[in-house]
PDB file of N, CA and C in Angstrom:
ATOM      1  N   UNK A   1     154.148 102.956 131.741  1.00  0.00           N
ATOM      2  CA  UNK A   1     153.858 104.265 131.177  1.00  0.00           C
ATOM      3  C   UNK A   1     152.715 104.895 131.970  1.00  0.00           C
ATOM      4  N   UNK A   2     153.261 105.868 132.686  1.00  0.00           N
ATOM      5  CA  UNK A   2     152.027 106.740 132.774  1.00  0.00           C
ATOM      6  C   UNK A   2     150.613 107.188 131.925  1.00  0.00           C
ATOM      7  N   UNK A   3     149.332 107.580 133.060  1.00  0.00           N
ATOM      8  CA  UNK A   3     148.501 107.804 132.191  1.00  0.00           C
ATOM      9  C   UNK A   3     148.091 108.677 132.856  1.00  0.00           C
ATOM     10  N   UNK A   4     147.911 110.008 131.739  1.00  0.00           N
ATOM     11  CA  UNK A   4     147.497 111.399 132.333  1.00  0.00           C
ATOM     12  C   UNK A   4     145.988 111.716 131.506  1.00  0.00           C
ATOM     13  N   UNK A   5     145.533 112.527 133.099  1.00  0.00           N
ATOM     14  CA  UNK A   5     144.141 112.877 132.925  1.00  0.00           C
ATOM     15  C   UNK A   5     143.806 114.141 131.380  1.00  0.00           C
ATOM     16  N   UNK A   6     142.609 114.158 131.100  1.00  0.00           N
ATOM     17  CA  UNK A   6     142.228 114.893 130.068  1.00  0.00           C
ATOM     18  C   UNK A   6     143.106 116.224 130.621  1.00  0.00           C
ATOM     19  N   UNK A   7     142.913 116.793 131.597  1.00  0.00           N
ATOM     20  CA  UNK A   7     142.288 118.000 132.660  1.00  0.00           C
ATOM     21  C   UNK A   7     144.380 118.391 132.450  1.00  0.00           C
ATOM     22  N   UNK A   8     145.038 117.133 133.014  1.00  0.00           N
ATOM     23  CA  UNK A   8     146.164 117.857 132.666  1.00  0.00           C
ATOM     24  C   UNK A   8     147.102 117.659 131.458  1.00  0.00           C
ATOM     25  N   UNK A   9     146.365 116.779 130.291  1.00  0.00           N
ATOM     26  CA  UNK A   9     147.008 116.943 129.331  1.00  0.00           C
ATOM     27  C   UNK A   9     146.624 118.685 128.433  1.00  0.00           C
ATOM     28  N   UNK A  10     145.142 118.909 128.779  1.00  0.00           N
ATOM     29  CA  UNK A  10     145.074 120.248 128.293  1.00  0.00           C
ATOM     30  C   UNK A  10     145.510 121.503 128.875  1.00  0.00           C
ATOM     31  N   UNK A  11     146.223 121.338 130.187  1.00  0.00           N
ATOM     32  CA  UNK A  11     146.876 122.345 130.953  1.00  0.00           C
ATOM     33  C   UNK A  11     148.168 122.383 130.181  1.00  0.00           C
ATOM     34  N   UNK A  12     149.051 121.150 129.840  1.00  0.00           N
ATOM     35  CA  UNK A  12     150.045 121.043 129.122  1.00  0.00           C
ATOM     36  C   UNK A  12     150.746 121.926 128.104  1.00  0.00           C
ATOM     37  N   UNK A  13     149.074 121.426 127.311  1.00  0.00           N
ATOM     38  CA  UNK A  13     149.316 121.581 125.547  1.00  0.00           C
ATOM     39  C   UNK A  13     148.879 123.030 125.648  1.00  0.00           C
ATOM     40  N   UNK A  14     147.899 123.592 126.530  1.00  0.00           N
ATOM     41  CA  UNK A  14     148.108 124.820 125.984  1.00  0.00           C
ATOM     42  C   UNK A  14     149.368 125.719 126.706  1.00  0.00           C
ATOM     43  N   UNK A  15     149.908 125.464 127.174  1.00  0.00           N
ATOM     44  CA  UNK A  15     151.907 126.263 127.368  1.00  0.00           C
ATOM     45  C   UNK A  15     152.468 126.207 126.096  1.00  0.00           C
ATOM     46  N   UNK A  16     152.008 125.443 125.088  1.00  0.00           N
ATOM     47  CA  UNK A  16     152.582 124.990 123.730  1.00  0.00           C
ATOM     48  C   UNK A  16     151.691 126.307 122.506  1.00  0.00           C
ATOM     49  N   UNK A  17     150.385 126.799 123.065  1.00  0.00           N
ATOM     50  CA  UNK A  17     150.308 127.701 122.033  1.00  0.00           C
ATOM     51  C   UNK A  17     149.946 129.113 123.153  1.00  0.00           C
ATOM     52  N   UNK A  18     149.793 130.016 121.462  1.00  0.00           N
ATOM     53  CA  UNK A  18     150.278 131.637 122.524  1.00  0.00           C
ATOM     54  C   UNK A  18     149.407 131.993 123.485  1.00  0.00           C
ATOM     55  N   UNK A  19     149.741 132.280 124.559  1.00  0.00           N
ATOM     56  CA  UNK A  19     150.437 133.547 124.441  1.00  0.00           C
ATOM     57  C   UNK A  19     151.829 132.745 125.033  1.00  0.00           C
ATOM     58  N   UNK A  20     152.122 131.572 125.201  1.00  0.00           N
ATOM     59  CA  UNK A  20     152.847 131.499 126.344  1.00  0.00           C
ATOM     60  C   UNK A  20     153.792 130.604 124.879  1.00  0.00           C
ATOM     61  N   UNK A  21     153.933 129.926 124.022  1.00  0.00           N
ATOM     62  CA  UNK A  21     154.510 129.446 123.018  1.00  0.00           C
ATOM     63  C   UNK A  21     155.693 128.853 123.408  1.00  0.00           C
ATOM     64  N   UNK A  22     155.199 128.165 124.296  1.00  0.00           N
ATOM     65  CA  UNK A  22     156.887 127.569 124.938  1.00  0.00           C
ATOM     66  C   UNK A  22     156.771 125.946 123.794  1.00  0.00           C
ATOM     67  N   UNK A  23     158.155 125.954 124.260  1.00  0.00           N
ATOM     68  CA  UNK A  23     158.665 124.944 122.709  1.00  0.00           C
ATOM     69  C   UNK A  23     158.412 123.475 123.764  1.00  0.00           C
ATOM     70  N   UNK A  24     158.252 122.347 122.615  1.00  0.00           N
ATOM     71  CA  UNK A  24     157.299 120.923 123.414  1.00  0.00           C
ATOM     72  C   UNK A  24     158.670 120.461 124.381  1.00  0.00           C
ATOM     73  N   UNK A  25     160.168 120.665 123.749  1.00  0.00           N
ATOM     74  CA  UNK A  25     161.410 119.891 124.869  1.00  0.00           C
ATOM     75  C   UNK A  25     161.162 120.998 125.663  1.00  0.00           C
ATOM     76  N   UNK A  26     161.088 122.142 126.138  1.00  0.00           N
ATOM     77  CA  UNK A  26     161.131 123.062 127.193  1.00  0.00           C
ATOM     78  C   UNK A  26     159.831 122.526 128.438  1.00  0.00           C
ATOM     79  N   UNK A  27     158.583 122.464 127.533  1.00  0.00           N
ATOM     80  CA  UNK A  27     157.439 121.933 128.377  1.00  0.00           C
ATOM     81  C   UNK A  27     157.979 120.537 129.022  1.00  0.00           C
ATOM     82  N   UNK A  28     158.216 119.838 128.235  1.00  0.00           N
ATOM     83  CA  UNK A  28     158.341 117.797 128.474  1.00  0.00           C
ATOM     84  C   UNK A  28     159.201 118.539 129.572  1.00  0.00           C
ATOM     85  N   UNK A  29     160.568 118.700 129.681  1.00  0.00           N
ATOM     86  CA  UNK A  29     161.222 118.429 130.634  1.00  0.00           C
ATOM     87  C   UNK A  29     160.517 119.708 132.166  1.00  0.00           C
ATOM     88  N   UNK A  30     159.888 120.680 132.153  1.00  0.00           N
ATOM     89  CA  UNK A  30     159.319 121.326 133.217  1.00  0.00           C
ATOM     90  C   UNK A  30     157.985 120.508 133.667  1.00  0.00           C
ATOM     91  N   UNK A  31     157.486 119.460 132.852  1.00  0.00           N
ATOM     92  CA  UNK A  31     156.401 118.980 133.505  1.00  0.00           C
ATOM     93  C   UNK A  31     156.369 117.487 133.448  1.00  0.00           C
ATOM     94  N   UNK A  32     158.326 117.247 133.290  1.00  0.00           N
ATOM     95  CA  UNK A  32     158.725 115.886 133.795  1.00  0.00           C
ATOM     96  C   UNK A  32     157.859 114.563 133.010  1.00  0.00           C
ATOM     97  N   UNK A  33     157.680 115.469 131.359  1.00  0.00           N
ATOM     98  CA  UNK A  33     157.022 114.025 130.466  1.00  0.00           C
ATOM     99  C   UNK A  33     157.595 114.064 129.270  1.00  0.00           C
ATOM    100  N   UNK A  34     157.690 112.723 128.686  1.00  0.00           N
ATOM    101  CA  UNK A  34     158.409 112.737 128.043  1.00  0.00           C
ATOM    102  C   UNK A  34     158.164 113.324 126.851  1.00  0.00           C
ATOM    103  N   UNK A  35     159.202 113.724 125.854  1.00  0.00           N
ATOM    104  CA  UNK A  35     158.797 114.942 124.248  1.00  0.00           C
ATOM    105  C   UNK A  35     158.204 114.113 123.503  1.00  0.00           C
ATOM    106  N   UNK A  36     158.390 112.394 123.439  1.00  0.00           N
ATOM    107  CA  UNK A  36     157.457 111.759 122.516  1.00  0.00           C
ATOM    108  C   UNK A  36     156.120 111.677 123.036  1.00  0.00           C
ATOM    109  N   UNK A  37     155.443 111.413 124.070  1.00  0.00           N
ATOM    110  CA  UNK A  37     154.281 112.029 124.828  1.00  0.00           C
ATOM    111  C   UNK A  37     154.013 113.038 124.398  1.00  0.00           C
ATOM    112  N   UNK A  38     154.740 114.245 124.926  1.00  0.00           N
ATOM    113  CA  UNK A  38     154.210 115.591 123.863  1.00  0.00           C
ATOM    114  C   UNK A  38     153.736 115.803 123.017  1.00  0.00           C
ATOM    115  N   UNK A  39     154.894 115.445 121.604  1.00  0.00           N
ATOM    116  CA  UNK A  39     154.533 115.099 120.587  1.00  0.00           C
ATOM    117  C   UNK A  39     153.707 114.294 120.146  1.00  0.00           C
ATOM    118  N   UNK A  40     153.168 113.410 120.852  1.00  0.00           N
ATOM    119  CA  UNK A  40     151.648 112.521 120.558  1.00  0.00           C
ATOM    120  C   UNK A  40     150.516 113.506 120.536  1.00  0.00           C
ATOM    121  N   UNK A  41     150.459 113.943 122.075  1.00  0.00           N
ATOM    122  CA  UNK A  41     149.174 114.839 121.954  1.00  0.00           C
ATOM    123  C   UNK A  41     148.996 115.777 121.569  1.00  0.00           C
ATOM    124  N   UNK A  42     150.490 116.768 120.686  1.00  0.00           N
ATOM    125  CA  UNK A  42     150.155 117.973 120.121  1.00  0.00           C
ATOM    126  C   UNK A  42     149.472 117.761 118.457  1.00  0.00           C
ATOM    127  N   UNK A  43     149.633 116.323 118.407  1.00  0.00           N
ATOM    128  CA  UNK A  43     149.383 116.211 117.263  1.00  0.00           C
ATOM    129  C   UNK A  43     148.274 115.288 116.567  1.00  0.00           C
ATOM    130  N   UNK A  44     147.428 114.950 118.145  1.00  0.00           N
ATOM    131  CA  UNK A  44     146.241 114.596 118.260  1.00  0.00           C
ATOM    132  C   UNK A  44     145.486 115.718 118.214  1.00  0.00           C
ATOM    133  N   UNK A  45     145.544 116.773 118.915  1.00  0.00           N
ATOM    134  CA  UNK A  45     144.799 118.201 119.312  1.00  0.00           C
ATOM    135  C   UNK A  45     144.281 118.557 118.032  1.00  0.00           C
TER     136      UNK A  45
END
């Protein structure tokens, strides 16, 4: 399992709120991680 830096998990998560509100399967698969990853850290934040 990969391990991603602070720097680009918060580049991530914010594509996930507005202005840009892209949905977490649209992000996971454009930044090639997986939606349960996603879903971990959107719900750590």
């Amino acid at each position: 399992m990969p391990r991603y830096s602070a720097e680009r998990k918060a580049t991530v998560l914010k594509k996930l709120l507005p202005p840009h509100n892209q949905l977490i399967n649209e992000a996971a698969k454009e930044e090639s991680i997986s939606e349960v990853a996603l879903y971990t850290w959107h719900t750590k934040v």
